[in-house]
Protein backbone atom coordinates (compact mmCIF):
# COMPACT_ATOMS: atom_id res chain seq x y z
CA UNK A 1 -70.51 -28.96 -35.35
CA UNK A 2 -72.33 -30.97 -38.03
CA UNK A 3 -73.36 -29.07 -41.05
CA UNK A 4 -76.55 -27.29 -41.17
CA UNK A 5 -79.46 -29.17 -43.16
CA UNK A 6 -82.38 -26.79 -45.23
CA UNK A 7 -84.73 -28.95 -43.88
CA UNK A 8 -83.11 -30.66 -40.52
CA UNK A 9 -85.03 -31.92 -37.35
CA UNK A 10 -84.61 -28.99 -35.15
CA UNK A 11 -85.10 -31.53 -32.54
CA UNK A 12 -82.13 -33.28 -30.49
CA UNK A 13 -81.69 -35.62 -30.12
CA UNK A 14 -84.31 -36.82 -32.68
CA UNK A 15 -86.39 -39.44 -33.10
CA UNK A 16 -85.79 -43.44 -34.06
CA UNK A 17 -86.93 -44.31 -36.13
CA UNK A 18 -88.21 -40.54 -37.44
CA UNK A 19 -91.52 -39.51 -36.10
CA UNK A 20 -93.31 -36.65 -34.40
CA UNK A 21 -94.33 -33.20 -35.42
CA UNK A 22 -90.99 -32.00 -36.30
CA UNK A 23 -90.22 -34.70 -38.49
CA UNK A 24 -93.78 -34.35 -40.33
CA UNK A 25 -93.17 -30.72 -40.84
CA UNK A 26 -89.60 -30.99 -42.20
CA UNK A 27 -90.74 -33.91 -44.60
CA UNK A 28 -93.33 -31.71 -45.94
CA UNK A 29 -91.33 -28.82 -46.39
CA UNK A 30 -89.08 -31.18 -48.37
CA UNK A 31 -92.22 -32.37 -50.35
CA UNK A 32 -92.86 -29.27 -51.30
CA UNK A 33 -89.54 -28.48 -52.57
CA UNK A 34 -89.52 -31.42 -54.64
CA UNK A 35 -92.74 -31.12 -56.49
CA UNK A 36 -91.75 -27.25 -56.67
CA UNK A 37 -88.63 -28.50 -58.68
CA UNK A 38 -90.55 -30.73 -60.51
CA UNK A 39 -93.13 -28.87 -61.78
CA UNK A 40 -90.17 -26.03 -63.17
CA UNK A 41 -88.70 -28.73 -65.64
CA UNK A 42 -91.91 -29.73 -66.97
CA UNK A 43 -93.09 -28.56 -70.21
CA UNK A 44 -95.76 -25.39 -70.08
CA UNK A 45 -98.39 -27.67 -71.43
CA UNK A 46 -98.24 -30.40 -68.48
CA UNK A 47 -98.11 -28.03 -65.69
CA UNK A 48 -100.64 -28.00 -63.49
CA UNK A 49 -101.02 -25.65 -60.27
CA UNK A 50 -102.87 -28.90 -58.25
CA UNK A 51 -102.22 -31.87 -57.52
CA UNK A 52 -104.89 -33.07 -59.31
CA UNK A 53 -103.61 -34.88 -62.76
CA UNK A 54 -102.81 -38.38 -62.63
CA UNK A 55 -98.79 -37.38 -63.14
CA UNK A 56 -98.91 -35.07 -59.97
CA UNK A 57 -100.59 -37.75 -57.94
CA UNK A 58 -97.90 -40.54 -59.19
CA UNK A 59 -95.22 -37.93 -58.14
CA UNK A 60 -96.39 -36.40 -55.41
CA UNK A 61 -95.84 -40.34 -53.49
CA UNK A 62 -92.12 -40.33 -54.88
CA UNK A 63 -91.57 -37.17 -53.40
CA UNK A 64 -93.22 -38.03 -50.09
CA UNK A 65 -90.77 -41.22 -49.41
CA UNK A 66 -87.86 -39.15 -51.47
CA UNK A 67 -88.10 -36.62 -48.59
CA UNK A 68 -88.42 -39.49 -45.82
CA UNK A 69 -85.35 -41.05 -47.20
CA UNK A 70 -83.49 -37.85 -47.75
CA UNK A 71 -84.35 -36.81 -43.99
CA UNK A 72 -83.05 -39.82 -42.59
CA UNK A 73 -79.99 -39.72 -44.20
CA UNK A 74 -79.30 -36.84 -42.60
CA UNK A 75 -80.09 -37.87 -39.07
CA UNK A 76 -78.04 -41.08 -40.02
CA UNK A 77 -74.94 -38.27 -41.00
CA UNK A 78 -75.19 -36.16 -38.24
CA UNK A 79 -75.09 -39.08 -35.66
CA UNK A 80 -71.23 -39.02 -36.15
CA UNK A 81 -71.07 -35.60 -34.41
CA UNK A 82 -71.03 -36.37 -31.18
CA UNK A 83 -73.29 -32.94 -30.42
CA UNK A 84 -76.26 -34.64 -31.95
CA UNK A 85 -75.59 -38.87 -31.39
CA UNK A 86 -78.72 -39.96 -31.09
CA UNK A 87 -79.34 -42.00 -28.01
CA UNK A 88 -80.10 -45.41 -29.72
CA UNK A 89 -76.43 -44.94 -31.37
CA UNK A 90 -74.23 -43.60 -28.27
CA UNK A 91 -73.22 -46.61 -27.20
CA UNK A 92 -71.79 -47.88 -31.03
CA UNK A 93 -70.74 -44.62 -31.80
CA UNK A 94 -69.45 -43.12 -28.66
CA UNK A 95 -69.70 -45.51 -26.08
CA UNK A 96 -67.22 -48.32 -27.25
CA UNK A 97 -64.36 -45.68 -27.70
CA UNK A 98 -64.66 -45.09 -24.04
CA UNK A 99 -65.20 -48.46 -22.07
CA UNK A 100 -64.20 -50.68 -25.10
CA UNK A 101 -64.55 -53.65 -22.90
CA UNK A 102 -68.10 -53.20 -22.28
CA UNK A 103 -71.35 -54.29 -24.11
CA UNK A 104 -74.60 -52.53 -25.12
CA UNK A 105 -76.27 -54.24 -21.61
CA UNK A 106 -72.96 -54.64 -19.02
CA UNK A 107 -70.15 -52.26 -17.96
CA UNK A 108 -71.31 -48.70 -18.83
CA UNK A 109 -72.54 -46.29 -15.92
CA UNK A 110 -76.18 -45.80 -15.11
CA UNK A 111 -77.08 -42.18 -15.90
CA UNK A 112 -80.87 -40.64 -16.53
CA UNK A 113 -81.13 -38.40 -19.81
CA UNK A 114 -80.16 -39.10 -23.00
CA UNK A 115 -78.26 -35.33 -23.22
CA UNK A 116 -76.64 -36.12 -19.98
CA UNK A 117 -75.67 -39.25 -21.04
CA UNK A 118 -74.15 -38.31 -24.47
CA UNK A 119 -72.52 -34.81 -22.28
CA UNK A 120 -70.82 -37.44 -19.72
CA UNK A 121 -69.15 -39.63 -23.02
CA UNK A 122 -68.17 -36.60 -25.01
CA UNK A 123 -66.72 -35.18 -21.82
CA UNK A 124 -64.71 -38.60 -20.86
CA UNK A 125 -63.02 -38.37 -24.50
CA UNK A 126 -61.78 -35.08 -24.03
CA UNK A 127 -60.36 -36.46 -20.61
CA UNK A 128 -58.92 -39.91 -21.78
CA UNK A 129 -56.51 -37.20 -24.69
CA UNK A 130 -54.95 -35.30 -21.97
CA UNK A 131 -53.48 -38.88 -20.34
CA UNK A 132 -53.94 -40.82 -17.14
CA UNK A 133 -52.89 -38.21 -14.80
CA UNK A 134 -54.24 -37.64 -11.42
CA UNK A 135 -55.87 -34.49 -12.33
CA UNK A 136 -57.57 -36.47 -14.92
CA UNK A 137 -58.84 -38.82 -12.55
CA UNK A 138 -60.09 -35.82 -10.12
CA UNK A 139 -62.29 -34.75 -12.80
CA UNK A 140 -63.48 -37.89 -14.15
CA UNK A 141 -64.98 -38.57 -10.45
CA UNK A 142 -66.64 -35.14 -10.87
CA UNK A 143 -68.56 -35.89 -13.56
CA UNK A 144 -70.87 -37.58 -12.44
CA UNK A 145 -71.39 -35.30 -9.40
CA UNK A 146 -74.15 -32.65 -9.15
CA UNK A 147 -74.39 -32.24 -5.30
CA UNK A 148 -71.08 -32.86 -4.25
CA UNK A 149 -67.53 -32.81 -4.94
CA UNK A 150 -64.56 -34.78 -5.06
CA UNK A 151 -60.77 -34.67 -4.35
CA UNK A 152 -57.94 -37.02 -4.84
CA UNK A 153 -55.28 -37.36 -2.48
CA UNK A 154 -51.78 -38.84 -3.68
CA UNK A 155 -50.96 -41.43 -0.68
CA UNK A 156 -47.05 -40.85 -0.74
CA UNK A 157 -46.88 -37.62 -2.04
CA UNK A 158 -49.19 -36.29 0.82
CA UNK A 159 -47.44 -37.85 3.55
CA UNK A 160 -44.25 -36.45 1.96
CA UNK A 161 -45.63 -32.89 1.92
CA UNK A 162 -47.71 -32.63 4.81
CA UNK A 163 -47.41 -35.75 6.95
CA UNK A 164 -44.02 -36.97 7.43
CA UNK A 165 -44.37 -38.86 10.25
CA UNK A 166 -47.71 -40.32 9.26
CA UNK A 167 -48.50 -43.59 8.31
CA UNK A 168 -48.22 -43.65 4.53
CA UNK A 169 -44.76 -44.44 2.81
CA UNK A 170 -43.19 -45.36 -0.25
CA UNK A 171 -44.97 -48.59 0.02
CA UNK A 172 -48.07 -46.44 -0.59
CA UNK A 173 -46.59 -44.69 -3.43
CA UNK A 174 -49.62 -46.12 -6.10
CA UNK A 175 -51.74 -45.41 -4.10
CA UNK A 176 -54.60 -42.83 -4.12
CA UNK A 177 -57.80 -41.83 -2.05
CA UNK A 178 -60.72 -39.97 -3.18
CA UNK A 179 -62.92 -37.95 -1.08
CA UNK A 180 -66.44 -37.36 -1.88
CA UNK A 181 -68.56 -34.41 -0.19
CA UNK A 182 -71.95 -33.93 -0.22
CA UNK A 183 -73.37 -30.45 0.30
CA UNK A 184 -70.15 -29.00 2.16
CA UNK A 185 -69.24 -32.37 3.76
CA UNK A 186 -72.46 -32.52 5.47
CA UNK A 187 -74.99 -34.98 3.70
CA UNK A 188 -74.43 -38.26 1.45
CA UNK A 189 -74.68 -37.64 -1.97
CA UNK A 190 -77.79 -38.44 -3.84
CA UNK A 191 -78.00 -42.61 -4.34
CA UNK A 192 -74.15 -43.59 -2.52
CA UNK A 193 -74.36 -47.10 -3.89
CA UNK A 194 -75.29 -46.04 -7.38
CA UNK A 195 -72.65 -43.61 -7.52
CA UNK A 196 -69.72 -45.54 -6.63
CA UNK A 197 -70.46 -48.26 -8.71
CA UNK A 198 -70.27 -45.49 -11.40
CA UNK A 199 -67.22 -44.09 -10.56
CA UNK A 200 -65.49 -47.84 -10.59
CA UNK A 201 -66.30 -47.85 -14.11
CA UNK A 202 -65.02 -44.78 -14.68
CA UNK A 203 -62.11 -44.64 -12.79
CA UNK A 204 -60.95 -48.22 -14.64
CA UNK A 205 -61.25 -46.16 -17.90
CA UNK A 206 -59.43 -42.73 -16.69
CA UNK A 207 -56.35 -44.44 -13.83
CA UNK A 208 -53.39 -46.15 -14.84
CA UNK A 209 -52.91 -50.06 -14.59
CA UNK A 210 -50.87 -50.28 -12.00
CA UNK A 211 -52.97 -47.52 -9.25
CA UNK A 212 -55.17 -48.68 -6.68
CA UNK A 213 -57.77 -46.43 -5.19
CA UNK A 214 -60.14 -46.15 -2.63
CA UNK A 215 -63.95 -43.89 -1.99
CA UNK A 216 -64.61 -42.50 1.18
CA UNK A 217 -67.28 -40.10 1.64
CA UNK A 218 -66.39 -37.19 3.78
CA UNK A 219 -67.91 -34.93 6.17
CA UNK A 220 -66.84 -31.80 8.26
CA UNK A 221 -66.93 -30.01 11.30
CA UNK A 222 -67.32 -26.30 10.67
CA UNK A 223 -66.62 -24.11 14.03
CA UNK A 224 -67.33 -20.51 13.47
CA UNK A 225 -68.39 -17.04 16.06
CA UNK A 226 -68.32 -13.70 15.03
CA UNK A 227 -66.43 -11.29 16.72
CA UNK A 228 -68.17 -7.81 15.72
CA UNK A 229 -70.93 -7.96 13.34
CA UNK A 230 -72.47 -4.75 13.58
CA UNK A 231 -71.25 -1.51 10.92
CA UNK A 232 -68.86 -1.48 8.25
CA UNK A 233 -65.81 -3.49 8.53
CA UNK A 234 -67.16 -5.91 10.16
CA UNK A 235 -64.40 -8.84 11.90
CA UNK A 236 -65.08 -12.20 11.70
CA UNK A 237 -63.46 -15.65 12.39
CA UNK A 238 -64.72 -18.68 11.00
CA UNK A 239 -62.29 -22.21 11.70
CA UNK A 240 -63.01 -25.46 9.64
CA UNK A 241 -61.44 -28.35 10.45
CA UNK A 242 -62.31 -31.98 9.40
CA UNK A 243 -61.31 -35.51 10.45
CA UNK A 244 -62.16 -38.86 9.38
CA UNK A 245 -64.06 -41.17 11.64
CA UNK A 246 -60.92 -42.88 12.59
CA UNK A 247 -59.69 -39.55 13.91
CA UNK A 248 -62.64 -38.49 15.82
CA UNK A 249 -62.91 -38.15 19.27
CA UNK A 250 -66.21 -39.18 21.90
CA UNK A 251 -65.28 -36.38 24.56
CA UNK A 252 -68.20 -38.08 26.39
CA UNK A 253 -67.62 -41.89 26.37
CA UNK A 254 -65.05 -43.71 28.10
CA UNK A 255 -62.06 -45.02 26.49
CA UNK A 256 -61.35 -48.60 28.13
CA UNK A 257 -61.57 -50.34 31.50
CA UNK A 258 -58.25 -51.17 33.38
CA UNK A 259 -58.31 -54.11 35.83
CA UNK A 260 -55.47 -56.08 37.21
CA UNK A 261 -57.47 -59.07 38.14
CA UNK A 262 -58.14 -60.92 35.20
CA UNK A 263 -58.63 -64.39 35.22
CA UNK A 264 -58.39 -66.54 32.36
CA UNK A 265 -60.06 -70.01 33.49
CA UNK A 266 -59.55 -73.75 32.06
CA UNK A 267 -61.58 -72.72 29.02
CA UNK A 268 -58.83 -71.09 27.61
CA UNK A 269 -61.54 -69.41 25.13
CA UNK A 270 -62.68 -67.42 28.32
CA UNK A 271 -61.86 -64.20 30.59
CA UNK A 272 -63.40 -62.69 33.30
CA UNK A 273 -62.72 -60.00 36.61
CA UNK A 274 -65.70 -60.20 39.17
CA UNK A 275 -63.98 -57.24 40.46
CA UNK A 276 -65.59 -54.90 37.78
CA UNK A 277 -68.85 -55.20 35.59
CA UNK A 278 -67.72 -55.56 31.60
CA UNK A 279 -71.22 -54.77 30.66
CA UNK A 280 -70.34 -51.80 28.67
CA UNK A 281 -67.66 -53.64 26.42
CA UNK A 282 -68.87 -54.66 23.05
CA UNK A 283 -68.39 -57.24 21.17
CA UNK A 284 -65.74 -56.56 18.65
CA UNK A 285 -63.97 -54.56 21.48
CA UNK A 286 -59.96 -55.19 21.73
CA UNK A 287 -58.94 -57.14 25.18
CA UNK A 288 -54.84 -56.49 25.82
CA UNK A 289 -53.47 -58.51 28.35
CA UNK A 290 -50.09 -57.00 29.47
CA UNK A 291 -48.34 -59.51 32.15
CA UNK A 292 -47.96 -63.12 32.61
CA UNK A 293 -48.21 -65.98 30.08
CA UNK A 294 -50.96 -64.32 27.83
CA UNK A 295 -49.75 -61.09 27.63
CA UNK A 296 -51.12 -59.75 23.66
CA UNK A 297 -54.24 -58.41 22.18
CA UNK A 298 -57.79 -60.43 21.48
CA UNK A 299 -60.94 -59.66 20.04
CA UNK A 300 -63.71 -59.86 21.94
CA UNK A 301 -66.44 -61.90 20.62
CA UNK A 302 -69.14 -62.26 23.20
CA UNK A 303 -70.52 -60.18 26.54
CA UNK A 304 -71.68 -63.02 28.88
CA UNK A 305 -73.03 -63.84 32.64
CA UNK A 306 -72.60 -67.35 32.94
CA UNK A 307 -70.35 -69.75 30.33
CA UNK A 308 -72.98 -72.13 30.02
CA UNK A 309 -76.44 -70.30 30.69
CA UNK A 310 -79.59 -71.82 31.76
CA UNK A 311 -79.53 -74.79 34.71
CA UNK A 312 -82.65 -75.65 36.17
CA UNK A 313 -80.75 -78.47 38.63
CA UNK A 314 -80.07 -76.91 42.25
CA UNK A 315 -76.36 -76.47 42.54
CA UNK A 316 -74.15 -75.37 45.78
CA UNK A 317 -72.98 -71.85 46.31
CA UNK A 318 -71.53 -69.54 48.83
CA UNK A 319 -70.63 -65.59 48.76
CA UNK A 320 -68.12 -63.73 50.09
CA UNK A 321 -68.07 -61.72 51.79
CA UNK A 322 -71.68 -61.62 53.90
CA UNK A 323 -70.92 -65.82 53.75
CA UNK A 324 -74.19 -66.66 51.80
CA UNK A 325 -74.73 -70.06 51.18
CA UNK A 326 -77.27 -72.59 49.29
CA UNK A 327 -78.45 -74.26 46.57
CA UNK A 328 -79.45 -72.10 43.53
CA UNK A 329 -80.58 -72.75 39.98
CA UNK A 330 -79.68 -70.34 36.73
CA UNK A 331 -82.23 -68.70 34.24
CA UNK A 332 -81.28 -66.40 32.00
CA UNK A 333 -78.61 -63.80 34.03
CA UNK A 334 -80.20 -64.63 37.55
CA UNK A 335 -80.10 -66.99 40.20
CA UNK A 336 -82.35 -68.27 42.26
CA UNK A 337 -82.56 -69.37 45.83
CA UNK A 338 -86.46 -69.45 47.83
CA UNK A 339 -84.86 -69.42 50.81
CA UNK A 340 -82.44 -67.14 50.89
CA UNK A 341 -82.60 -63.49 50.75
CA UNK A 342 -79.64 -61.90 48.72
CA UNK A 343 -81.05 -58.28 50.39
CA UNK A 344 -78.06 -59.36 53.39
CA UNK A 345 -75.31 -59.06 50.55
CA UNK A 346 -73.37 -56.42 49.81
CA UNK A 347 -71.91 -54.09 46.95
CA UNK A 348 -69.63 -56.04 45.37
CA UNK A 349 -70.16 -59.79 46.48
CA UNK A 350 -68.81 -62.04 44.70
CA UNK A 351 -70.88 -65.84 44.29
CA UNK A 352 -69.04 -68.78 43.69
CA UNK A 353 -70.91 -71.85 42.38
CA UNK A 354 -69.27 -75.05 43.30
CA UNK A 355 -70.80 -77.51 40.95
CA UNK A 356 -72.21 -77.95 37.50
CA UNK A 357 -71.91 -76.53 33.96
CA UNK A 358 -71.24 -73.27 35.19
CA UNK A 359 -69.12 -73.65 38.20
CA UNK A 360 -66.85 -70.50 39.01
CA UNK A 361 -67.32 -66.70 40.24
CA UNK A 362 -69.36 -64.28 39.44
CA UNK A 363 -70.14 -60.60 40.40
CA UNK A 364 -73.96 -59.67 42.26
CA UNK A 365 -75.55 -57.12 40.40
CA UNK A 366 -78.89 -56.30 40.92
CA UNK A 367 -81.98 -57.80 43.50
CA UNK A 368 -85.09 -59.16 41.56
CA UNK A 369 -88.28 -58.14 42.96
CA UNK A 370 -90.45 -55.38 43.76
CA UNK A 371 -88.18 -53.96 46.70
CA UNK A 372 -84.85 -54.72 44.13
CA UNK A 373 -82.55 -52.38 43.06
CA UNK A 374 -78.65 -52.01 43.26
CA UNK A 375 -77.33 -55.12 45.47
CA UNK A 376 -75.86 -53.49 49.06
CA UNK A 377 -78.52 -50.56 48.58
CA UNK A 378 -81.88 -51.81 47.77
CA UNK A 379 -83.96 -53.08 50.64
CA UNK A 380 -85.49 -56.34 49.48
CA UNK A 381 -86.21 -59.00 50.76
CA UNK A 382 -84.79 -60.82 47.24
CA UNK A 383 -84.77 -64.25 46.57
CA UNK A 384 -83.46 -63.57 42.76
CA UNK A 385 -80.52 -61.58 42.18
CA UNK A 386 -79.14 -60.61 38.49
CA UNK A 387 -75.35 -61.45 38.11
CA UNK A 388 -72.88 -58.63 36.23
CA UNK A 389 -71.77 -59.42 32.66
CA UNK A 390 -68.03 -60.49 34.02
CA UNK A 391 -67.36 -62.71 31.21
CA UNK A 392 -65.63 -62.13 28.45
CA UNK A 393 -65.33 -64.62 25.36
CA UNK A 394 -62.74 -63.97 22.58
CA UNK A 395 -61.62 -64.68 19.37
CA UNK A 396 -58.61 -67.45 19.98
CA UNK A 397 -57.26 -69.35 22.66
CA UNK A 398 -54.86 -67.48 25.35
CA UNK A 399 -51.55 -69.75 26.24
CA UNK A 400 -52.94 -70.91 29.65
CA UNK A 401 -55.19 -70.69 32.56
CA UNK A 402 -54.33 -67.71 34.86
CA UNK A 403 -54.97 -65.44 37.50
CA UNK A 404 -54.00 -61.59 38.60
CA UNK A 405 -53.59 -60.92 35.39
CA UNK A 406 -52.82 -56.48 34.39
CA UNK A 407 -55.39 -55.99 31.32
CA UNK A 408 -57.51 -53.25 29.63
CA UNK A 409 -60.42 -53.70 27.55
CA UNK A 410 -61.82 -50.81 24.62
CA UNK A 411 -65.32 -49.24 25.56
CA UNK A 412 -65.93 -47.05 23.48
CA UNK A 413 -63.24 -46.99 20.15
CA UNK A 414 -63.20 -43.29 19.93
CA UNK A 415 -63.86 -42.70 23.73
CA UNK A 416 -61.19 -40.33 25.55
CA UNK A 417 -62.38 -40.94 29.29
CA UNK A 418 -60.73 -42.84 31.85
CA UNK A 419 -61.49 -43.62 35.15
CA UNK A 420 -59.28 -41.58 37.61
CA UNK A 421 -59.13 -42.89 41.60
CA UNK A 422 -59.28 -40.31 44.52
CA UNK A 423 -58.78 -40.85 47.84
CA UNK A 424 -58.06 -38.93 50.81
CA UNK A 425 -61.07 -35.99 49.72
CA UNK A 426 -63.93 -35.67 51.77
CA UNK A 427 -67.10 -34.84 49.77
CA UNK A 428 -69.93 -35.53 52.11
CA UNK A 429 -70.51 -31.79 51.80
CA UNK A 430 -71.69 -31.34 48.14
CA UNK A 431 -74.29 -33.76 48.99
CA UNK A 432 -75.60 -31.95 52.01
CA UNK A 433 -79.25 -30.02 51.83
């Protein structure tokens, strides 16, 4: 604690340069002190009670920029105690001792309030003399947390304790993840982006040289029901568990499509089943193909009808199996015939266009028009029918064109649903009135 001054600045941090009211009082206070002192070693025949005299005036200015002087000398002293660094001097003093490598404009964290700010530096000294150790790093995150709270997980020396079977080794072993909770794992903390810029900085002052780490905000899952909540002794039994998105399951969405008609066509770049609508797959969804010549994984880049799209030139086509045939033209993810009606088709049909750009088979979806609807079901008449999204495009070439091929495709990445086929059950009577 810096020593105590008669006639200090009570407030802190002060002023810089010295102003406002507390300043003004302590410099008079001083002021009067001097001339007080002063007027004591005068002789009794030049000492006058007021200011008046020419020799009181003449003094009374010395004493004035005496006291400013001796005031800011003191400030000036008691900025080397870190309790009362005055903000335009943290960064000299205090600052460089902590992130040496940064400058008065670059490489320091953004925090509001000069207290908080000096707090947070005085703080990270005290941490960077107990050594880079992982509690050390734990509460260097925590710092600069006021509605959440952090923990760091050793890599290695989890998986060694809790998870031996898991997927972190010894090749993990410098290694560390921190988790960041807002509120109880249930909100973001206050400015993310701010915050973990922040915690870089400090982190690169706190860790050793050779760890890595990485930020991941977490949230929970809280389950809890009370058994007996009414008199004294009441039981209870509350469960928490967590998981990170990775981990977490969609017991509502389905999990992949299976098909074991895949067809990879002469545009190697290309895969499609008119057996089964993709529609649902998204793009970045994985595509394994198990059999045959292109049997391994792809991303899926695009969701399409037709490879080449829009064709206003009539081309030849036939449908199996109602045996449709005509010339159509493509817009968008329809076709078109005026005299045909695709009402006659059924669920499932499969078009095959013999010509053009876009020549191949494709899956009958849905009749155009104000009678449309489902193809097989709605009434129609139709002489536009929307084609399924059968087409898949992904990331790299497969080995070569095929056919029959045993695949599945991801739906939905944390999906647990699959489709399950039942025959032989007769349920015509849960749909009786």
């Amino acid at each position: 604690m810096a020593e105590k001054f008669p006639y200090d600045i009570a407030q802190n941090p002060a002023p810089n340069p010295e102003s406002g009211q507390a300043f003004e009082t302590s410099r008079q206070a001083l002021v009067n002190a001097i001339m007080q002192t002063f007027l004591k070693v005068l002789p009794s025949n030049y000492v006058a009670f007021a200011n008046g005299p020419w020799y009181t005036l003449q003094f009374q200015a010395m004493a004035e920029q005496l006291a400013a002087f001796q005031i800011t000398a003191q400030e000036v002293y008691k900025d080397s105690d870190w309790d009362f660094t005055r903000p335009d001097f943290l960064f000299a003093v205090l600052g460089t001792l902590v992130f040496p490598e940064a400058t008065a404009q670059n490489g320091l964290p953004l925090i509001d309030g000069d207290t908080n700010y000096r707090e947070f530096l005085q703080k990270m000294v005290l941490l960077l003399l107990r050594g880079s150790t992982a509690q050390v790093m734990e509460e260097g995150v925590e710092l600069l947390l006021k509605d959440a709270s952090a923990t760091l997980v050793e890599k290695f020396l989890h998986s060694v304790q809790r998870d031996p079977i898991g997927l972190w080794t010894i090749d993990n072993q410098f290694e560390v993840e921190i988790n960041i909770e807002g509120n109880g794992g249930t909100t973001f903390p206050t400015n993310p982006f701010l915050l973990l810029s922040n915690e870089g900085l400090v982190l690169q002052a706190l860790k050793p040289a050779h760890v890595l780490y990485g930020f991941r905000f977490l949230f929970r899952d809280a389950f809890g029901d009370i058994f007996n909540d009414s008199g004294d002794g009441a039981l209870s039994w509350v469960l928490e568990e967590y998981r990170y998105d990775d981990l977490r399951k969609n017991c509502y969405g389905t999990q992949s499509i299976v098909g074991t008609a895949g067809i990879t066509p002469t545009d190697r770049t290309l895969f499609t089943d008119t057996t089964l609508s993709l529609a649902s797959v998204l793009v970045g969804a994985t595509l394994r193909i198990d059999t045959g010549p292109n049997a391994s994984t792809y991303r899926v880049t695009d969701v399409r009808v037709f490879p080449f799209g829009d064709d206003a030139t009539p081309r030849t086509y036939s449908t199996t199996p109602s045996g449709l045939t005509g010339t159509l033209t493509v817009l968008g993810e329809a076709v078109y015939d005026l005299s045909q009606n695709f009402a006659s088709a059924v669920e499932g049909e499969v078009l095959t266009i013999a010509t053009g750009p876009n020549t191949g088979k494709y899956r009958l979806d849905t009749l155009l028009g104000s009678e449309g609807g489902p193809v097989g079901f709605a009434p129609g008449p139709a002489t536009a029918v929307r084609m399924s999204r059968c087409l898949l495009r992904v990331e790299r070439r497969m080995a070569q064109a095929a056919t029959g091929q045993n695949y599945v495709v991801d739906v939905d990445r944390l999906g647990v649903r699959a489709p399950k086929d039942i025959t032989d059950e007769d349920v015509s009577e849960q749909f009786y009135l």
